[in-house]
Protein backbone atom coordinates (compact mmCIF):
# COMPACT_ATOMS: atom_id res chain seq x y z
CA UNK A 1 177.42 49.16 87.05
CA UNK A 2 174.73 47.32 88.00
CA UNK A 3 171.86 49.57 88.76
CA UNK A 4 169.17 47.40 88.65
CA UNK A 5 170.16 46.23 91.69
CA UNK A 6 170.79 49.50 93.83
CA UNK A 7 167.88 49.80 96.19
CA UNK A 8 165.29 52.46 95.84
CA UNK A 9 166.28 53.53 99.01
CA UNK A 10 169.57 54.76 97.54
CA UNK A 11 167.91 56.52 94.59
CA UNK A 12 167.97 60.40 96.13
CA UNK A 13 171.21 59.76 97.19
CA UNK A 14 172.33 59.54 93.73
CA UNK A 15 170.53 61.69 92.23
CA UNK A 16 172.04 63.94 94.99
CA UNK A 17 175.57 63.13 94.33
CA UNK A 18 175.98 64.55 90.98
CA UNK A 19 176.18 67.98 92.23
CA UNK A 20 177.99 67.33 95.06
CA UNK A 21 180.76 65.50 92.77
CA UNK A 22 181.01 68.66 91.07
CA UNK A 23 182.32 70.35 94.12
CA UNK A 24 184.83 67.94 95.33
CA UNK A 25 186.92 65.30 92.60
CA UNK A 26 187.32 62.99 95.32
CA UNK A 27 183.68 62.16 95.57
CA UNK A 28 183.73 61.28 92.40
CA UNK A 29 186.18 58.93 93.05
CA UNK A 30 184.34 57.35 96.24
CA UNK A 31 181.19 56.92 93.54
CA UNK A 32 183.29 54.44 91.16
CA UNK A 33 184.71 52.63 93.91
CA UNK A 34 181.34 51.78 95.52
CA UNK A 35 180.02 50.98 92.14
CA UNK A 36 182.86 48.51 91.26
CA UNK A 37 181.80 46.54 94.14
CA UNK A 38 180.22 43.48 92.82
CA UNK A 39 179.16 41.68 96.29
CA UNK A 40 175.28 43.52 97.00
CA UNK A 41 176.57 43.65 100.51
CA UNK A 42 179.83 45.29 100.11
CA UNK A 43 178.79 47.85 97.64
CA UNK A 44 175.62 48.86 100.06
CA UNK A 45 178.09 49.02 102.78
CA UNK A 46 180.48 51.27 100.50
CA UNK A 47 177.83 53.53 99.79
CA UNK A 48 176.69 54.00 103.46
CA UNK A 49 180.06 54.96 104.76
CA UNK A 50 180.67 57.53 101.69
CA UNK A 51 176.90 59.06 102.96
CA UNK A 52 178.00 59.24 106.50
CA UNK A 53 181.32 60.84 105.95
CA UNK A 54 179.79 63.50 103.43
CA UNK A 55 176.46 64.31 105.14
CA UNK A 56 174.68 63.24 102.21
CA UNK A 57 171.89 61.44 104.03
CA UNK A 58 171.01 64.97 105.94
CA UNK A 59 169.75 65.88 102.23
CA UNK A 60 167.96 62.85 100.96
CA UNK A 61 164.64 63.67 103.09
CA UNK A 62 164.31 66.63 101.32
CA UNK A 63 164.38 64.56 97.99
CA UNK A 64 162.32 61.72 99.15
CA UNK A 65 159.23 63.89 99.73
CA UNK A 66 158.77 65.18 95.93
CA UNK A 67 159.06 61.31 95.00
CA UNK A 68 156.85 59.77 96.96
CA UNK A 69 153.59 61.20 96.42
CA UNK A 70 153.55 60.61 92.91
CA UNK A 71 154.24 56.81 93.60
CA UNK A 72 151.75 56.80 95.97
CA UNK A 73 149.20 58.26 94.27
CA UNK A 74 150.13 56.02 90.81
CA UNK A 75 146.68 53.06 90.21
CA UNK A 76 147.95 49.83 88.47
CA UNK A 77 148.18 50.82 84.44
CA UNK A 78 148.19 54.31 85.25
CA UNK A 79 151.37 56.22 83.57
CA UNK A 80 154.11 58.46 85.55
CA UNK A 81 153.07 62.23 85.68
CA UNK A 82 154.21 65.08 86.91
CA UNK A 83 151.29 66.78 87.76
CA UNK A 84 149.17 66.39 90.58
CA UNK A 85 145.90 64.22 90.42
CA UNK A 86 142.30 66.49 89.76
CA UNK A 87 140.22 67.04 93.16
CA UNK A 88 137.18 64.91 92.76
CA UNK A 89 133.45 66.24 93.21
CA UNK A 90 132.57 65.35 97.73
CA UNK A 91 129.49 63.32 96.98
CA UNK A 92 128.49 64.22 100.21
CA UNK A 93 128.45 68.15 99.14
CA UNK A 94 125.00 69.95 100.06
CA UNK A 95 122.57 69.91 96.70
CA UNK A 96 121.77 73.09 95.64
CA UNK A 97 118.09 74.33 97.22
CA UNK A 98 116.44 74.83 93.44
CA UNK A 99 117.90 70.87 92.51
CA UNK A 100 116.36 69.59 95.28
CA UNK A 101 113.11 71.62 95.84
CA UNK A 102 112.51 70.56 91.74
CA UNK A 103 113.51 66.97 92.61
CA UNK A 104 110.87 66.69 95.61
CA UNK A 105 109.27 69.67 97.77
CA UNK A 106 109.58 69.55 101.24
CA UNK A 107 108.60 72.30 103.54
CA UNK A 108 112.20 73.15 104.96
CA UNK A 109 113.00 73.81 100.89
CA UNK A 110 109.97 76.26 100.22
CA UNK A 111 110.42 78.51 103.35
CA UNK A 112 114.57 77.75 104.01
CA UNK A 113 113.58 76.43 107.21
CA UNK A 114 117.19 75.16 108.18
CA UNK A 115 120.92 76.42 106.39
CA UNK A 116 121.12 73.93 103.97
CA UNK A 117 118.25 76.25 102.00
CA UNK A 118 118.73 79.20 102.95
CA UNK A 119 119.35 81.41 99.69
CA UNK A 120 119.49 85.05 100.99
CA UNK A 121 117.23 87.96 101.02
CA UNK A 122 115.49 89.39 98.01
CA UNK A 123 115.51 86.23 96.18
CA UNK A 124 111.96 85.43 94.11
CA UNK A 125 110.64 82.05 95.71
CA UNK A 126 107.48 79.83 94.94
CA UNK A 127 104.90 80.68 96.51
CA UNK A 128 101.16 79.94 95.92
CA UNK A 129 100.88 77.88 92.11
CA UNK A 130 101.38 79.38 88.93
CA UNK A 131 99.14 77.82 86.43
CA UNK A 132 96.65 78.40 83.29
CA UNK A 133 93.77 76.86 82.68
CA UNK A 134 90.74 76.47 79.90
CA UNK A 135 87.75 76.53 82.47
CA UNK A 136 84.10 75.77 82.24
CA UNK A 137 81.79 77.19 84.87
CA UNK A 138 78.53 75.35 85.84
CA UNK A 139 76.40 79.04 85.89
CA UNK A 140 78.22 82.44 85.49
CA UNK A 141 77.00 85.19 87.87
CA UNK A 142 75.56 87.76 85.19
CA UNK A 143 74.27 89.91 88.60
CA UNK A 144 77.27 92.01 89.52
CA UNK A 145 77.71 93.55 85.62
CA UNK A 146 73.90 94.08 85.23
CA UNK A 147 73.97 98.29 86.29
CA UNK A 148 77.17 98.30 84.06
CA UNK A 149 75.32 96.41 80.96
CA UNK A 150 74.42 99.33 78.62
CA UNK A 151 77.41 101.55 79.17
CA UNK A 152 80.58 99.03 78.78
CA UNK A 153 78.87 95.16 79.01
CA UNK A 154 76.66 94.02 76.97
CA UNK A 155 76.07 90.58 76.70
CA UNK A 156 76.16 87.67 79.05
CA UNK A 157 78.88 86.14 80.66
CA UNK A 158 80.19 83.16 78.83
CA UNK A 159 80.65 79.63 80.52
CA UNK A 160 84.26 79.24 79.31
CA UNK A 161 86.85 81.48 80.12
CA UNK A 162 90.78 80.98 80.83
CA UNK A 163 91.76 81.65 84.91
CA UNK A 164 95.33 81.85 85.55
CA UNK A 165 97.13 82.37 88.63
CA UNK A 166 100.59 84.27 89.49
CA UNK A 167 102.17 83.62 93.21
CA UNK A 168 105.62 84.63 94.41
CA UNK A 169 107.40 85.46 97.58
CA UNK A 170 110.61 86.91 98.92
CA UNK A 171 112.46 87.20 102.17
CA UNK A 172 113.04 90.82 103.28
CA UNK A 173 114.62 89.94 106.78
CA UNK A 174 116.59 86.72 107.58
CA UNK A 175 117.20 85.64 111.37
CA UNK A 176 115.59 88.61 112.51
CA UNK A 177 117.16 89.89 115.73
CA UNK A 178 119.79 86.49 115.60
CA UNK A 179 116.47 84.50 116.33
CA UNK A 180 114.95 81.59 113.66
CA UNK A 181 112.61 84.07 112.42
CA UNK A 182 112.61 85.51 108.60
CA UNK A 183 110.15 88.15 107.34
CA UNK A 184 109.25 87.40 103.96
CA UNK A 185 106.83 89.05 101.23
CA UNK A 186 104.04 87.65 98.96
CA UNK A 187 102.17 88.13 96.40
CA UNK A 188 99.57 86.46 94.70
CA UNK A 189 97.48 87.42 91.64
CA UNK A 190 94.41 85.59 90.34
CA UNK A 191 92.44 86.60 86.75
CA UNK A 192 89.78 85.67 85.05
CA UNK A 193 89.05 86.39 81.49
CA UNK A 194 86.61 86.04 78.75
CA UNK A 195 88.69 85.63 76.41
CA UNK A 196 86.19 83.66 74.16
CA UNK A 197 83.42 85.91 74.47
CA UNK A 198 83.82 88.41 71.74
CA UNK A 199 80.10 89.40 72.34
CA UNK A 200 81.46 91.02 75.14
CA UNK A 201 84.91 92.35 74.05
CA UNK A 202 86.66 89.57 75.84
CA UNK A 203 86.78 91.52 79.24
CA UNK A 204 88.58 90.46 82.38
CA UNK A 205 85.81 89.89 84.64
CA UNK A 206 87.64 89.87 87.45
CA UNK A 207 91.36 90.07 88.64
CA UNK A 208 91.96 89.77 92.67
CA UNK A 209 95.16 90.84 94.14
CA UNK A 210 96.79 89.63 97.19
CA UNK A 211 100.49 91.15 98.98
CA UNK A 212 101.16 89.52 102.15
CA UNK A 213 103.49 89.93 104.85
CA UNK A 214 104.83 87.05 106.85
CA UNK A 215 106.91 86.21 109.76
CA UNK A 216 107.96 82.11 109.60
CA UNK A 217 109.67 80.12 112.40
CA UNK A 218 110.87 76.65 111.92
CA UNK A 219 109.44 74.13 114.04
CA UNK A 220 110.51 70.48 114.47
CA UNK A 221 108.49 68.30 117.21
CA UNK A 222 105.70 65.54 116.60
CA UNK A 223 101.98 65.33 116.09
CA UNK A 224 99.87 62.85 115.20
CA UNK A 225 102.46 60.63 113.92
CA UNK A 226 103.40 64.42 111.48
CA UNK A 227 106.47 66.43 111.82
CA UNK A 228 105.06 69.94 112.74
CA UNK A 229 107.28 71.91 110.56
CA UNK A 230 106.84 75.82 110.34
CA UNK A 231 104.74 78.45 112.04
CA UNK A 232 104.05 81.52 109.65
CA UNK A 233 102.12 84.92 111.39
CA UNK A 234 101.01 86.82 108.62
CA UNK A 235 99.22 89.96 107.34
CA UNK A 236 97.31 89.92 104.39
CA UNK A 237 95.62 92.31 101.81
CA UNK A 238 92.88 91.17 99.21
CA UNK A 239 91.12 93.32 96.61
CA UNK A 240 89.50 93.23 93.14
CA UNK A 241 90.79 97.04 92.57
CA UNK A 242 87.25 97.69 91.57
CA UNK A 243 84.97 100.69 92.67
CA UNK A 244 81.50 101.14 93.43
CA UNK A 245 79.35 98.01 93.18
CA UNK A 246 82.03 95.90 91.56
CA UNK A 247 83.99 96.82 94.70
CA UNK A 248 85.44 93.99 97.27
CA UNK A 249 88.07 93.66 99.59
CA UNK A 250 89.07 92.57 103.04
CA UNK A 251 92.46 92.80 105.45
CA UNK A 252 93.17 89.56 107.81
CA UNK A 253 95.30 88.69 110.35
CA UNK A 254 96.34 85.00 110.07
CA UNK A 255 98.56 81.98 112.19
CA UNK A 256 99.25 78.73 109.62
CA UNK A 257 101.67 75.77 110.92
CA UNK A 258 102.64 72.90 108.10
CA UNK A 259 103.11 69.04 108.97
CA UNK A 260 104.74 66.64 106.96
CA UNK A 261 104.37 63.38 106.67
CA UNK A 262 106.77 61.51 104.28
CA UNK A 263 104.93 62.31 101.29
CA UNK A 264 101.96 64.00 102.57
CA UNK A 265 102.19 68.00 103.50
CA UNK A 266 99.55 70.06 105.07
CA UNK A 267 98.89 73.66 106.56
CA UNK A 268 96.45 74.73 108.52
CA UNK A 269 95.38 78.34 108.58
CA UNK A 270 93.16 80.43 110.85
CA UNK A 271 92.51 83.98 110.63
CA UNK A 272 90.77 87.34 112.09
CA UNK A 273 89.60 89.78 109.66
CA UNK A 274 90.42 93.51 110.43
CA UNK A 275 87.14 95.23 110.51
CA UNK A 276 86.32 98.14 108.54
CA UNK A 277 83.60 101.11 108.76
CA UNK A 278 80.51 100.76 107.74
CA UNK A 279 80.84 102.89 104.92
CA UNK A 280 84.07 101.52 103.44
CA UNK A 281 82.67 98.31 104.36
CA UNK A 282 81.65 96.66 100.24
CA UNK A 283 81.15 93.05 101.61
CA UNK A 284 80.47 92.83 105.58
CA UNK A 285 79.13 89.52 105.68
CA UNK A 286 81.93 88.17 103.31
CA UNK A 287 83.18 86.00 106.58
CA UNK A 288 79.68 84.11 106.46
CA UNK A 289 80.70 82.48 102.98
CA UNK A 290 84.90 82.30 103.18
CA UNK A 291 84.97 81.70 106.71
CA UNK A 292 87.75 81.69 109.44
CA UNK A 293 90.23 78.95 108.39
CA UNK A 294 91.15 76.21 105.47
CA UNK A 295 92.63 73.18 105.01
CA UNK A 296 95.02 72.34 102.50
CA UNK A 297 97.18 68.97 101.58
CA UNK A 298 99.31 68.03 98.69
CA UNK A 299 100.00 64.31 98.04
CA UNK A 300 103.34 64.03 95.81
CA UNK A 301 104.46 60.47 94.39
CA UNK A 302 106.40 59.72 91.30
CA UNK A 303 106.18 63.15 89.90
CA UNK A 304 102.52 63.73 90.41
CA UNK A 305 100.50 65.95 92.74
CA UNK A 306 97.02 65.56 94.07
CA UNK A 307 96.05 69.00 96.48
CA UNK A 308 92.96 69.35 98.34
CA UNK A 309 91.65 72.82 99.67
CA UNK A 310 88.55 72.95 102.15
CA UNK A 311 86.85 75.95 103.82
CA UNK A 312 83.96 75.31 105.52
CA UNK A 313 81.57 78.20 108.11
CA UNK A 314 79.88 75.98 110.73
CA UNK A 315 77.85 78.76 111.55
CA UNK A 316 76.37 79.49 108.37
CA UNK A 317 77.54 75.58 106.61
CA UNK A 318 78.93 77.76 103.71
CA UNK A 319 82.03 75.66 102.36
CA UNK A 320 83.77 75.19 99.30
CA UNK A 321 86.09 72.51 97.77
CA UNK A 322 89.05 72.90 95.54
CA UNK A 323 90.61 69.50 94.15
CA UNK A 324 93.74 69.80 91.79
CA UNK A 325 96.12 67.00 90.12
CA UNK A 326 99.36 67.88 88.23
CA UNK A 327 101.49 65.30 86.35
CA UNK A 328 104.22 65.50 84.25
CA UNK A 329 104.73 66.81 81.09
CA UNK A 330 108.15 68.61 80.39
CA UNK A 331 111.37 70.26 82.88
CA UNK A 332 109.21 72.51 84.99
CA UNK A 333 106.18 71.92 82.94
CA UNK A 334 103.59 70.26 84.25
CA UNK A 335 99.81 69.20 83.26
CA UNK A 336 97.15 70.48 85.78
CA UNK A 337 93.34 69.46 86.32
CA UNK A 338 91.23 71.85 88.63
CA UNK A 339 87.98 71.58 90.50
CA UNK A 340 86.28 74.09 92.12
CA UNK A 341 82.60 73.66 94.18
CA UNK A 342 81.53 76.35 96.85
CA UNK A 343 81.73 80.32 97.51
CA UNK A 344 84.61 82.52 97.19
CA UNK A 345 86.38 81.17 93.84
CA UNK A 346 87.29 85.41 93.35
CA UNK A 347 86.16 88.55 95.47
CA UNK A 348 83.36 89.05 93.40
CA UNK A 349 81.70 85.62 93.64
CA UNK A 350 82.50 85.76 97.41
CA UNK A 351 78.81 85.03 98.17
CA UNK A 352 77.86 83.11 94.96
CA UNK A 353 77.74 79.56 94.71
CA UNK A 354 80.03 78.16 91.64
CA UNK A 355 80.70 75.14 90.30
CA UNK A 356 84.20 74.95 87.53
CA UNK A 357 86.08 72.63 86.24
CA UNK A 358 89.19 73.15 84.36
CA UNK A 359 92.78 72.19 82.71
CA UNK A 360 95.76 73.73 81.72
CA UNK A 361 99.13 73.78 82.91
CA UNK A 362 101.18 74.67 86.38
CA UNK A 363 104.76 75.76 86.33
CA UNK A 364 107.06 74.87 88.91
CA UNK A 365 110.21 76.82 89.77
């Protein structure tokens, strides 16, 4: 036989006929005949009539399907298999939110402003910056420690000291009432110690602590030329968990909104504090030096960060300043400059002007 020549066409009906020759001898017969045929024609002709007269082209679909795909799905040098290709990666699949937020922040990443980072409830998220720092202040304020000098501090403050600072949030309610709002949780934890100043004992000096609670919208028209992203309503503890004259702390009510701007972000933040009595009251003029709003912008480019932080009381022209660059270093790692000029660098300076400079480290997650 020539069966180099039989069409592919033809194929499942041979592979068919096999069995069906084992039912009936005269197929079998039929098969020779056609396969004597020497003309192409003639034997192709042969082979139709046997397949009409036998019903054998009813089961060649059923054949042809199980071929097929493995031809089709064969690449020029690629060998026979019987196993089905591997699913590729969709390179247009969503990147996960902690990929992207460490590859670039944007605003929509930090809060989950849309569904394409939204991770759930009770999930720990950045917040405020985590970082450690070597700082130098211009003049330590000796005043606050002076009634406590004898008993536990004795000594003067010393100019260097490390300040770190620990900041995270998490979302407690998400789509509240099926609307675009989430309630979410913060924290944030400032400390300052003397490490260095053994004269002392290498006290903390001061540690301020900060829980929040806030409600965050997304928002998407234009200002400026700035995408107005988010609107966040929040409530907001702050304390030094000190008592008596080393005692300070204050509750506000606050409304920020963030704009972006390709690589520019900024938030704007006003707030009310809640008033207190007069008796429970340890710093009633504390508004006159941290006044009723700040400022603050990040710049990000190439893996650094330059931030700017600016409060300012136009009543009383008592401001301060806070400059900070970060650059890289290592993964999540990053090296960190800070800057500080004005009131209210901690609870206890609230009304004392400082001047610091430090570096350290920030870690990004």
């Amino acid at each position: 036989m020539h069966l180099k020549k039989i069409p592919a066409a033809l194929l499942p009906l041979l592979f068919a006929c096999p069995a069906i020759a084992q039912q009936s001898p005269q197929l079998t017969q039929q098969l020779g005949e056609c396969a004597q045929q020497t003309d192409t024609t003639l034997r192709l002709a042969c082979f139709d009539r046997m397949a009409a007269a036998n019903g054998a082209t009813a089961a060649a679909p059923a054949v042809a399907p199980t071929t097929a795909p493995a031809v089709a799905s064969m690449t020029p040098g690629q060998q026979p298999t019987a196993f089905p290709a591997k699913a590729q990666p969709d390179p247009a699949a969503s990147v996960d939110p902690l990929v992207e937020a460490a590859a670039e922040y944007t605003m929509a990443g930090h809060w989950e402003l849309d569904d394409k980072h939204r991770r759930g409830i009770f999930v720990f998220r950045p917040h405020n910056p985590n970082y450690l720092i070597a700082a130098r202040s211009y003049r330590p304020n000796n005043a606050p420690y002076e009634p406590f000098r004898a008993a536990d501090f004795t000594g003067d403050l010393s100019h260097s000291e490390l300040q770190f600072q620990l900041g995270f949030k998490m979302k407690a309610v998400e789509t509240a009432f099926e609307l675009p709002v989430d309630v979410w949780f913060g924290y944030t934890q400032n400390s300052f110690w003397q490490a260095g100043n053994r004269e002392a004992s290498s006290p903390f000096r001061e540690t301020n602590y900060q829980p929040e609670v806030m409600v965050v919208t997304p928002l998407n028209f234009s200002v400026l030329g700035a995408n107005l992203k988010f609107l966040n309503l929040g409530l907001t503890h702050q304390s030094n968990g000190q008592s008596a004259s080393l005692s300070r702390s204050w509750n506000r009510v606050y409304a920020q909104v963030g704009l972006e701007r390709g690589r520019f972000a900024m938030t704007a933040k006003v707030w009310k504090r809640i008033n207190e009595s007069f008796e429970d009251d340890n710093n009633p003029d504390i508004i006159d030096y941290m006044g009723r709003g700040e400022l603050a912008g990040t710049y990000r480019i190439d893996g650094h960060e330059f931030s700017a932080q600016l409060r300012h009381n136009f009543h009383t022209s008592k401001s301060s300043t806070q400059l900070g660059w970060a650059f890289p270093v290592a993964g999540p790692l990053k090296g960190y400059v800070h800057w500080f000029s004005g009131y209210g660098q901690s609870l206890i300076d609230y009304n004392y002007f400082q001047r610091t400079i430090g570096a350290g480290v920030v870690v990004q997650y």
